[in-house]
Protein backbone atom coordinates (compact mmCIF):
# COMPACT_ATOMS: atom_id res chain seq x y z
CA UNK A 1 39.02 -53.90 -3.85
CA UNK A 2 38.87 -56.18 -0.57
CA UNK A 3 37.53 -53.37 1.20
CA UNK A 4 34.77 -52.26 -0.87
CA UNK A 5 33.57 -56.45 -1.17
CA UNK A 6 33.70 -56.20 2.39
CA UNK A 7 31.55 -53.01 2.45
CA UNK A 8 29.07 -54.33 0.25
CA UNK A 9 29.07 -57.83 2.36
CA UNK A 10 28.72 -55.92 5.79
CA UNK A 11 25.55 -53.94 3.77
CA UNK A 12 23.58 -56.65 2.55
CA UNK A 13 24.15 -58.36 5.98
CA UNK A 14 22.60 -55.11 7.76
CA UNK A 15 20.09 -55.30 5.35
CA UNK A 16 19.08 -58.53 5.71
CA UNK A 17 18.94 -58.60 9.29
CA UNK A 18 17.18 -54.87 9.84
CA UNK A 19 14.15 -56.66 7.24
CA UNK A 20 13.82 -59.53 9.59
CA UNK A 21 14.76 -61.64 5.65
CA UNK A 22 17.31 -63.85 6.82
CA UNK A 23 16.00 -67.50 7.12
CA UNK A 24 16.70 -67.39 10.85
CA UNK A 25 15.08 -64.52 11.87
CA UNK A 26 11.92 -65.04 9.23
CA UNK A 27 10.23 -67.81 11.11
CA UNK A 28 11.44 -67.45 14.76
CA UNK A 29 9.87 -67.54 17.79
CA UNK A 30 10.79 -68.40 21.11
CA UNK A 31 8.95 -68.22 25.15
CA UNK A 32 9.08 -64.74 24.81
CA UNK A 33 6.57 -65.34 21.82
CA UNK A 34 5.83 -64.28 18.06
CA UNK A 35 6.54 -60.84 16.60
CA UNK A 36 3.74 -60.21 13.77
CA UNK A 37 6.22 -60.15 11.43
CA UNK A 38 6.83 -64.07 12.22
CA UNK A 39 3.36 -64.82 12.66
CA UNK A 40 2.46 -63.12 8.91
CA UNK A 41 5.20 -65.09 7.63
CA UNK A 42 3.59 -68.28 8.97
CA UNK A 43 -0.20 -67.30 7.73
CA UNK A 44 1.01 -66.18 4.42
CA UNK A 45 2.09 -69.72 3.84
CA UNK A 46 -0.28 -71.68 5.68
CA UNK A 47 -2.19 -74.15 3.93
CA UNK A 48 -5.39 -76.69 5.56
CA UNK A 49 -4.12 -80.09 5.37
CA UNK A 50 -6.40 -82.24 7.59
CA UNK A 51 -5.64 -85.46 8.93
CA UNK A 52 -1.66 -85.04 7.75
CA UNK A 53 0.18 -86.87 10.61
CA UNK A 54 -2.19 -89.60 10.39
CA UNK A 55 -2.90 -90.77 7.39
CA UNK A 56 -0.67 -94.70 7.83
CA UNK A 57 -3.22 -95.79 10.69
CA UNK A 58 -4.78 -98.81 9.40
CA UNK A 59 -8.70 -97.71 8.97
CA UNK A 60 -6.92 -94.26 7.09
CA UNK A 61 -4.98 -95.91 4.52
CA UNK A 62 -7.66 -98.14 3.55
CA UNK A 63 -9.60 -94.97 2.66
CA UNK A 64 -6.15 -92.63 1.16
CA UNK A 65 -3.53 -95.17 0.38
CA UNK A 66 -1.01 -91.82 -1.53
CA UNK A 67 0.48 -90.27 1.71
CA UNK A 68 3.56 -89.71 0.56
CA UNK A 69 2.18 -87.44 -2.30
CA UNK A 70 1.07 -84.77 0.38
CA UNK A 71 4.61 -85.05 1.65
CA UNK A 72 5.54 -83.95 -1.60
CA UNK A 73 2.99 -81.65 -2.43
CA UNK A 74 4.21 -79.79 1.32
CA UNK A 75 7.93 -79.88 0.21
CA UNK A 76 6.96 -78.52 -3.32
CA UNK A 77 5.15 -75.53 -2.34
CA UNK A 78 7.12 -74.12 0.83
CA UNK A 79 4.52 -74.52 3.04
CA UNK A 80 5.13 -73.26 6.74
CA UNK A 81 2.11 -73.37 8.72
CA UNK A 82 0.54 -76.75 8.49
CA UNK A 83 -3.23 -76.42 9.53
CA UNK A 84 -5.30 -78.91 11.61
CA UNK A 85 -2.81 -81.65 10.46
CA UNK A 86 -4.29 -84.01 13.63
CA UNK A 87 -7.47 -84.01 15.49
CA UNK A 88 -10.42 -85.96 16.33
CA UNK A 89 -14.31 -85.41 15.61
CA UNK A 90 -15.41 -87.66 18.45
CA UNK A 91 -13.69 -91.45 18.29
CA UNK A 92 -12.12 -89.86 21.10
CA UNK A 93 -10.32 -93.21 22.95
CA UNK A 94 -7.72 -92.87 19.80
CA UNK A 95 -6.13 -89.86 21.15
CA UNK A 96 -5.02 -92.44 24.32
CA UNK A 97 -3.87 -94.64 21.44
CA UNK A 98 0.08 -94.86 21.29
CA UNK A 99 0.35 -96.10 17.33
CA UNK A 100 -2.14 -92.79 16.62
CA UNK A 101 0.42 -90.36 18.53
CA UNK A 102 3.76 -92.03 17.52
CA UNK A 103 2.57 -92.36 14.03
CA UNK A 104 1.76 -88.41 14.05
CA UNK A 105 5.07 -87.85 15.86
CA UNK A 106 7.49 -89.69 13.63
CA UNK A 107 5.93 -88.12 11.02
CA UNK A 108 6.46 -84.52 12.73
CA UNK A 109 10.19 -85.42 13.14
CA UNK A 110 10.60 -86.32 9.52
CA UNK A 111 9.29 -83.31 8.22
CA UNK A 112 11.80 -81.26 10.94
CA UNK A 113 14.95 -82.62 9.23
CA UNK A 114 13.40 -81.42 5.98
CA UNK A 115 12.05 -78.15 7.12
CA UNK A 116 12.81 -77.04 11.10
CA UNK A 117 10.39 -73.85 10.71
CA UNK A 118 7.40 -75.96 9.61
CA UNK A 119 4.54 -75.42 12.59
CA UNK A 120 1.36 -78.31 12.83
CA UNK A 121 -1.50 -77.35 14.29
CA UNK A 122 -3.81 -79.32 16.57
CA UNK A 123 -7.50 -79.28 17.12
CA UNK A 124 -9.40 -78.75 19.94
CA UNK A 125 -12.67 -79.23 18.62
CA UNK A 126 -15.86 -78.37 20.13
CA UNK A 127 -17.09 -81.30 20.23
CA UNK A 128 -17.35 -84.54 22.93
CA UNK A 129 -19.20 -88.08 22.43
CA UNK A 130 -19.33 -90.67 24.99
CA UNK A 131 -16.04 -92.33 23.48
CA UNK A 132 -14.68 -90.36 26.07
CA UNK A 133 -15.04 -92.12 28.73
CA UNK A 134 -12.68 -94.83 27.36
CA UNK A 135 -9.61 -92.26 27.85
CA UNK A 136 -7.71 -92.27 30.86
CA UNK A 137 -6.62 -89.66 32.83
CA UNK A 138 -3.09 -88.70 33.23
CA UNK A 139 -1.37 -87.97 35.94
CA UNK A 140 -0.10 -84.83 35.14
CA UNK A 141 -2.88 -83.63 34.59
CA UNK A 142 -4.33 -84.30 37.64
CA UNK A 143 -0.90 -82.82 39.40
CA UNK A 144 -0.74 -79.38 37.17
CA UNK A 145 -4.32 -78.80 37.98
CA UNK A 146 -3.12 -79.65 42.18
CA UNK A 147 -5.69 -82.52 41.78
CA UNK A 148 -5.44 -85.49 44.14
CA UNK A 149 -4.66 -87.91 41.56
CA UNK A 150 -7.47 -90.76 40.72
CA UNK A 151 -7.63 -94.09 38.56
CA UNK A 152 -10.10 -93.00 36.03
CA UNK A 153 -11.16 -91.72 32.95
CA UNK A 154 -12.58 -88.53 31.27
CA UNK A 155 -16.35 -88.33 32.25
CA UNK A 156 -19.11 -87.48 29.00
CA UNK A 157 -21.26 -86.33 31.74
CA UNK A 158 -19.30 -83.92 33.76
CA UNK A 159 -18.16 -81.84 30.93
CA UNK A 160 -21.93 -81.18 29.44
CA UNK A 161 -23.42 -77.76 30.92
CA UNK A 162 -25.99 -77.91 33.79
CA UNK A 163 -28.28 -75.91 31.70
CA UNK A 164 -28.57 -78.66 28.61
CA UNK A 165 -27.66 -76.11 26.29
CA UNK A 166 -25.99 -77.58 23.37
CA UNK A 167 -26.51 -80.97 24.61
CA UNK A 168 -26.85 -83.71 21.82
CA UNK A 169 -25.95 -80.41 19.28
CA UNK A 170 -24.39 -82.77 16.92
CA UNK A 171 -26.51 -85.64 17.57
CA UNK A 172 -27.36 -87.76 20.25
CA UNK A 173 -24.79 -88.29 22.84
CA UNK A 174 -22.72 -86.11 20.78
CA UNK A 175 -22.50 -82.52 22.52
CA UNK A 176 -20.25 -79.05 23.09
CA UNK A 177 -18.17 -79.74 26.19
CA UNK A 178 -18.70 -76.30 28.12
CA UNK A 179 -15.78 -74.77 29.44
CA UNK A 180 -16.89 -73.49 32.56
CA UNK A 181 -16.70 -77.19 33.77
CA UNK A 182 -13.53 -78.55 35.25
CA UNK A 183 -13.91 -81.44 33.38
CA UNK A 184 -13.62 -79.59 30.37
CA UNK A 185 -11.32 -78.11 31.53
CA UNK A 186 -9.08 -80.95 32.31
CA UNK A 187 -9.72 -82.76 28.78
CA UNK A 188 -8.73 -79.36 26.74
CA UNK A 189 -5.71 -79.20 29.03
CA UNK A 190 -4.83 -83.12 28.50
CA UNK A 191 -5.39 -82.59 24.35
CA UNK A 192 -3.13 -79.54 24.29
CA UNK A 193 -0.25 -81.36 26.37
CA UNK A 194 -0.91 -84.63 24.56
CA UNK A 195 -0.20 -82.80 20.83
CA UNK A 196 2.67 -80.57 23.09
CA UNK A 197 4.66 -83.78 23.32
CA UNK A 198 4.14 -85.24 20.01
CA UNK A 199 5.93 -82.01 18.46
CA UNK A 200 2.54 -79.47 17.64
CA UNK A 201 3.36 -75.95 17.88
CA UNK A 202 -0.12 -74.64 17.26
CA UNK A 203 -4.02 -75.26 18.63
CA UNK A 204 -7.21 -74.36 16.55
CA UNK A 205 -9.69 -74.46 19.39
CA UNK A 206 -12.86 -74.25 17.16
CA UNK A 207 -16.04 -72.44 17.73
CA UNK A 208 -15.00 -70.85 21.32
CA UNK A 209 -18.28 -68.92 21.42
CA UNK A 210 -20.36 -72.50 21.50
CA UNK A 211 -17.98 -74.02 24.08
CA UNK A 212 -17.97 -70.93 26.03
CA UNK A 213 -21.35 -70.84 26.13
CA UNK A 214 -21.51 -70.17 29.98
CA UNK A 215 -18.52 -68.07 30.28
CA UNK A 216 -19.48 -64.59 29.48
CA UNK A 217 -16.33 -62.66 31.01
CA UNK A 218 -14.30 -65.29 28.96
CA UNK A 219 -12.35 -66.26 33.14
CA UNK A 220 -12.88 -69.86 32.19
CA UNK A 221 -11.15 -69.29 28.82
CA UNK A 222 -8.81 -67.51 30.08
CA UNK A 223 -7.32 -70.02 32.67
CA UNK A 224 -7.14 -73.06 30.90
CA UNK A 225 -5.17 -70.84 27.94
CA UNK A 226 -2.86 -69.71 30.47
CA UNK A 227 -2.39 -73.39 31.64
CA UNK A 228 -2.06 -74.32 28.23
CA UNK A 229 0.81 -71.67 27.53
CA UNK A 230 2.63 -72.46 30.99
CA UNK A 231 2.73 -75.86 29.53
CA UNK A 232 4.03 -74.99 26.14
CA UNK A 233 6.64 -73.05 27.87
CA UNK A 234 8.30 -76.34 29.93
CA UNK A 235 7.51 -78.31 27.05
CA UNK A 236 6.94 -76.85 23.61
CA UNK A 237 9.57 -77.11 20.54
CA UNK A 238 10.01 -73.59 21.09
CA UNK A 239 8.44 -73.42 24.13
CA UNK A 240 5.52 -71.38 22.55
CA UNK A 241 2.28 -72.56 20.96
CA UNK A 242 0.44 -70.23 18.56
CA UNK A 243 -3.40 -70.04 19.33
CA UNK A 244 -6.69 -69.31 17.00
CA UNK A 245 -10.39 -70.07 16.55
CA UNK A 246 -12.82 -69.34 14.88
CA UNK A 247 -14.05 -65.89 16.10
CA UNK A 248 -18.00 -64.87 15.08
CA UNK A 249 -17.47 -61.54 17.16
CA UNK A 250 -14.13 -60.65 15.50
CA UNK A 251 -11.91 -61.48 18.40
CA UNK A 252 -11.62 -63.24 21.78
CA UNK A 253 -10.24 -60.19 23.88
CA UNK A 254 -10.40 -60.01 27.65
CA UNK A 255 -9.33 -56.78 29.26
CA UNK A 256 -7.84 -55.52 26.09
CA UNK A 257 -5.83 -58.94 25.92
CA UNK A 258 -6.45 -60.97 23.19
CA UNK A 259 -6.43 -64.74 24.34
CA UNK A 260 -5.29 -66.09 20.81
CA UNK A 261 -2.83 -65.03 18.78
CA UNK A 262 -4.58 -64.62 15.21
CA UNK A 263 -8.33 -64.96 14.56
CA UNK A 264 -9.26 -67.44 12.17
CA UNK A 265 -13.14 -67.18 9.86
CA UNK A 266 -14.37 -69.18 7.15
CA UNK A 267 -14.30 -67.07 3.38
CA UNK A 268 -18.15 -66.68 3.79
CA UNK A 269 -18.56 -66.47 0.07
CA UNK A 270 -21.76 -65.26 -1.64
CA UNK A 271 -23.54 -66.72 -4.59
CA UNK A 272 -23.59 -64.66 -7.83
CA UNK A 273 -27.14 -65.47 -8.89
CA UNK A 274 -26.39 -64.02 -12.30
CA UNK A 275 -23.79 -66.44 -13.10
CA UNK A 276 -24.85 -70.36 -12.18
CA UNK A 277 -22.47 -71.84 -9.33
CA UNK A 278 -20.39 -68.26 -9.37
CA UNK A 279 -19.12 -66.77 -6.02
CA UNK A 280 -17.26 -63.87 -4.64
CA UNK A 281 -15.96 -62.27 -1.62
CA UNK A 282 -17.58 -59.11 -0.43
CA UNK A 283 -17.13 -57.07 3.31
CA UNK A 284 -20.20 -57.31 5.13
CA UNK A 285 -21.83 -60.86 4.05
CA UNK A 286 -23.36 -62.78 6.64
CA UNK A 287 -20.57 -62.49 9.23
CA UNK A 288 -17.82 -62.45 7.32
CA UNK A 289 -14.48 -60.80 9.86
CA UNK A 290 -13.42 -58.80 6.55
CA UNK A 291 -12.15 -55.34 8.37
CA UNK A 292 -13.72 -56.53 11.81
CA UNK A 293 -10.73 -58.24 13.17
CA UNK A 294 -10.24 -56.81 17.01
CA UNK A 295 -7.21 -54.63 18.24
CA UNK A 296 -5.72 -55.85 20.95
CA UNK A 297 -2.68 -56.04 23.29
CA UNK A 298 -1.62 -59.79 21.59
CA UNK A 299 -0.40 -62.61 23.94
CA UNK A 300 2.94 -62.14 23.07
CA UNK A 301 3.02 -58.14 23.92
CA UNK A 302 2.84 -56.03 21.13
CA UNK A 303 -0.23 -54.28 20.22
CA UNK A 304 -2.70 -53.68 16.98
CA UNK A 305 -5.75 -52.21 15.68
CA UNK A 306 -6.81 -55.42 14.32
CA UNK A 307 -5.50 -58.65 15.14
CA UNK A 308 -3.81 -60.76 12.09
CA UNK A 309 -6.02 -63.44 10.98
CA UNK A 310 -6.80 -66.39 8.34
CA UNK A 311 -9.83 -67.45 6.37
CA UNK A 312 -10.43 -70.56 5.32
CA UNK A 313 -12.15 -72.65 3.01
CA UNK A 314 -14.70 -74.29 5.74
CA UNK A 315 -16.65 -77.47 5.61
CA UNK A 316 -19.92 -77.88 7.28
CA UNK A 317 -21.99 -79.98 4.83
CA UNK A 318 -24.87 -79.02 2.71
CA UNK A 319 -28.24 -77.06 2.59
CA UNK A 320 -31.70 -78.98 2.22
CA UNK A 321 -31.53 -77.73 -1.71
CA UNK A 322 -28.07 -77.58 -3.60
CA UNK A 323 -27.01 -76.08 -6.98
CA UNK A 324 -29.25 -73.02 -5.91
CA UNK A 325 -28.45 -69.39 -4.56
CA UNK A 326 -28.57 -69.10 -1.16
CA UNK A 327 -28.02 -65.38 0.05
CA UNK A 328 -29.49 -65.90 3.40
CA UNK A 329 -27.40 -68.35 4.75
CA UNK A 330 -23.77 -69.71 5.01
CA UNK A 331 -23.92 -72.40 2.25
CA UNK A 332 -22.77 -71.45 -1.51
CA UNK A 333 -25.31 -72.67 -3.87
CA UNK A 334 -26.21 -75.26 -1.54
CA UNK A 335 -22.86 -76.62 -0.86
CA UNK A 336 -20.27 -75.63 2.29
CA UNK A 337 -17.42 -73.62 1.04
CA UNK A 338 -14.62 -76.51 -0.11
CA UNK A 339 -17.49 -78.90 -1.76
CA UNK A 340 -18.61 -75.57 -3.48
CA UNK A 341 -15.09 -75.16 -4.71
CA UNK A 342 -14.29 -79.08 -5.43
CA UNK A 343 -17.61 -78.89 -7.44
CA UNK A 344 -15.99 -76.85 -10.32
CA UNK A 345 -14.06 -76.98 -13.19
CA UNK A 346 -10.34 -77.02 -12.23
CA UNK A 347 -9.55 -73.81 -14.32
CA UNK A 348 -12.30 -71.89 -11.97
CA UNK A 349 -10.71 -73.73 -8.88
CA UNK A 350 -7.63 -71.94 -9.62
CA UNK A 351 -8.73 -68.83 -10.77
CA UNK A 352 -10.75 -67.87 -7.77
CA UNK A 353 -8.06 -69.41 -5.41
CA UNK A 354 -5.84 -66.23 -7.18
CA UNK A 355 -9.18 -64.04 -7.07
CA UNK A 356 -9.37 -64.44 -2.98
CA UNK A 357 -5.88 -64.44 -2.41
CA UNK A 358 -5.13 -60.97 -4.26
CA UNK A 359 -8.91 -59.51 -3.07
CA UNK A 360 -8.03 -60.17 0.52
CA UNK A 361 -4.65 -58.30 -0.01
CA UNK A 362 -6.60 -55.15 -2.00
CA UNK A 363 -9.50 -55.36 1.07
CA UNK A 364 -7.89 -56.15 4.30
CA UNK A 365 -3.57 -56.03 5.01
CA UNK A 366 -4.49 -57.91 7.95
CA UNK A 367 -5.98 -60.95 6.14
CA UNK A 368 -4.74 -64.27 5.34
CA UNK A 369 -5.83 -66.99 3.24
CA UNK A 370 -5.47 -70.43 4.27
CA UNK A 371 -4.76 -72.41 1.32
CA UNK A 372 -7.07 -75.70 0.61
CA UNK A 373 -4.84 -78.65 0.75
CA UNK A 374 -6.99 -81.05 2.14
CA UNK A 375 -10.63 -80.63 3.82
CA UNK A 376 -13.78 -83.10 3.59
CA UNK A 377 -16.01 -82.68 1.10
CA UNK A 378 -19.65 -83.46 1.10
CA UNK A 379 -20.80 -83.63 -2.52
CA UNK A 380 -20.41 -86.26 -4.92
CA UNK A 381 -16.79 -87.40 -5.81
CA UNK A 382 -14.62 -89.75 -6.91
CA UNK A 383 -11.69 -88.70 -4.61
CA UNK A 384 -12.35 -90.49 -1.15
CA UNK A 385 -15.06 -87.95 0.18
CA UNK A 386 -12.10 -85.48 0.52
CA UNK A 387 -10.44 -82.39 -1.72
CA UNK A 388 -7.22 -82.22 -2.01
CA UNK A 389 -4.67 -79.49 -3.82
CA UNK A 390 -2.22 -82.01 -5.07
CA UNK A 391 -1.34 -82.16 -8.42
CA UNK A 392 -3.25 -85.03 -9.83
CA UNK A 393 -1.01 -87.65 -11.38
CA UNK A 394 -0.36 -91.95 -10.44
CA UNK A 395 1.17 -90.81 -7.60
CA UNK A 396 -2.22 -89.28 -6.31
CA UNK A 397 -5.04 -89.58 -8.83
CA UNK A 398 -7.68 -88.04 -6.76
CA UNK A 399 -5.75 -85.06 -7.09
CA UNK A 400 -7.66 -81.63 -7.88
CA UNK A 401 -4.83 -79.73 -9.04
CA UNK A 402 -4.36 -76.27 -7.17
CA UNK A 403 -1.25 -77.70 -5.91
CA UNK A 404 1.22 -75.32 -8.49
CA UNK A 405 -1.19 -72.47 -8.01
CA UNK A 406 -0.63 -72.39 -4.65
CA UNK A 407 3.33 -72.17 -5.00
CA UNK A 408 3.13 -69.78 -8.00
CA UNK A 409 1.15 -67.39 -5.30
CA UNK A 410 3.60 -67.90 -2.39
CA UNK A 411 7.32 -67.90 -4.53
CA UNK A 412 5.72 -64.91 -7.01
């Protein structure tokens, strides 16, 4: 009898460990980097919750004062992959602020001792204002680049290309740094150590075709993500940070190499004209990556015919005209894609959340859907100019409810 318990023991073991199912193996990953199995495990339950690991700063908490609800809401669901939990959109001088990073890395360590697989992702946004010039640069950064090390600070000026393009894009003295500057160069590298030491595990770098704008062989890109990865290796958690951006083109491959790890898209979702304030997925909208994802040799060694990658519900603001069809562009009856969905009825909200989730399984094995946790909105609300998944009760009463959707989909 001891003999065939130990038999069946030594079985499911083998099993478990030959299925990569065992919680150690299921979300490791190490220098040597992530096997797709790991990184599917993380996109399958990654969800968008922005601002996350700084929500207690004074001017935030004014605005959300229920924190601790998405805390709960994360721990409820499972969720793994934390999306562009901290960033800035210009108000650059409070990434050199210490209560900004030590709020955002307490916060990190607290979730750890809850969950040590959880992963939060950084921004590196394509975006710079003048408020740069009020951060200082490191040292280190000056010494890992072999700089001669100066008393300054970042410089608006010298990371704007020579060419004005994109210059004042967002608005005036708001621009896309260009890559092929040093300067750039130097402020990506500072942002990626920066959220390094704080505990992030991950980068978004944003629109990478706008900020590489004057790097057509993608050699710019390609040296400051190797710098960023030789830092991650002496420093990282796991001495490994998992890239992405969003990729128009399908992929950011040099030489057969893909520089990121997974691609990342907005859901691109088209109108149904037929049915007022309907939408749908469908390949070949706009510029949707549906079955366009590259292959590539991945950073981490092993090969594909189409990188892994997540769609998202994006936010970009709204048309001229809302509550109308527009086929011909990226808005959904007028509205970007998370005030589209915050717009309707809370039965719809969860029904289509289950409608893209299972259509991106039927169309694509290599998609992913990012789940909506928390994104700006830009319609009229009642819930802080922001949409969020939680369950709405006193504990959060701006809630939209998706929150138990979510988990149903992930612990079927």
């Amino acid at each position: 009898m001891k003999a065939k318990l130990l038999l069946t023991f030594l079985l499911f073991a083998s099993l478990t460990v030959s299925t990569g199912q065992n919680k150690g193996e299921k979300y490791r990953f190490d220098q040597s980097g992530i096997s797709r199995e790991v990184l599917e495990n993380y996109l399958e339950k990654s969800i968008t919750m922005v601002y996350f690991l700084s929500p207690e700063i004074p001017e935030a908490k004014r605005i959300y004062p229920y924190p601790d609800d998405d805390v709960r809401m994360l721990k409820n669901i499972g969720a793994k992959f934390i999306g562009r939990s901290i960033y800035r959109w210009g108000g650059e001088s409070r990434i050199g602020d210490a209560d900004f990073l030590n709020t955002a890395a307490e916060k990190i360590k607290m979730m750890h001792e809850y969950d040590p697989d959880m992963v939060f992702q950084a921004c590196l946004f394509e975006i710079i204002t003048l408020d740069v010039n009020n951060v200082s640069v490191p040292e280190w950064v000056f010494r890992d680049f072999g700089l001669p090390v100066e008393n300054r600070t970042f410089s608006y000026e010298k990371m704007l290309a020579d060419n004005g393009k994109f210059v004042n894009h967002w608005r005036e003295n708001s621009s896309v740094p260009d890559i092929s500057q040093l300067e750039t160069q130097l402020w990506f590298y500072f942002l990626a150590g920066t959220y390094i030491n704080i505990g992030c595990e991950a980068f978004h770098i944003g629109q990478v075709e706008l900020i590489g704008m004057n790097d057509p062989d993608r050699s710019h890109w390609t040296s400051i993500i190797a710098k960023m990865r030789e830092y991650a290796a002496k420093h990282a958690r796991r001495r490994w940070v998992i890239i992405d951006a969003h990729v128009p083109y399908g992929g950011m491959v040099k030489d057969g190499v893909s520089l990121l790890d997974f691609n990342s898209f907005p859901l691109r979702i088209k109108e149904i004209p037929e049915q007022p304030y309907h939408g749908k997925l469908e390949v070949n909208y706009l510029d949707g990556i549906y079955r366009k994802s590259k292959g590539c040799i991945t950073p981490s060694g092993w090969s594909c015919e189409h990188l892994p990658y997540l769609v998202e519900f994006d936010n970009f603001g709204k048309s001229r005209e809302t509550n109308v069809p527009t086929l011909d562009n990226h808005f959904i009856w007028g509205w970007d894609e998370i005030s589209w969905l915050s717009l309707q009825p809370e039965d719809y909200r969860n029904g289509f959340i289950k409608y893209v989730y299972q259509w991106i399984k039927d169309t694509d094995a290599d998609g992913h859907l990012e789940m909506p946790g928390c994104r700006m909105i830009t319609c009229p609300n009642e819930s802080s100019g922001s949409y969020r998944a939680n369950t709405r009760s006193d504990a959060c009463p701006i809630g939209y409810s998706q929150e138990e959707t979510i988990k149903a989909l992930w612990n079927p």
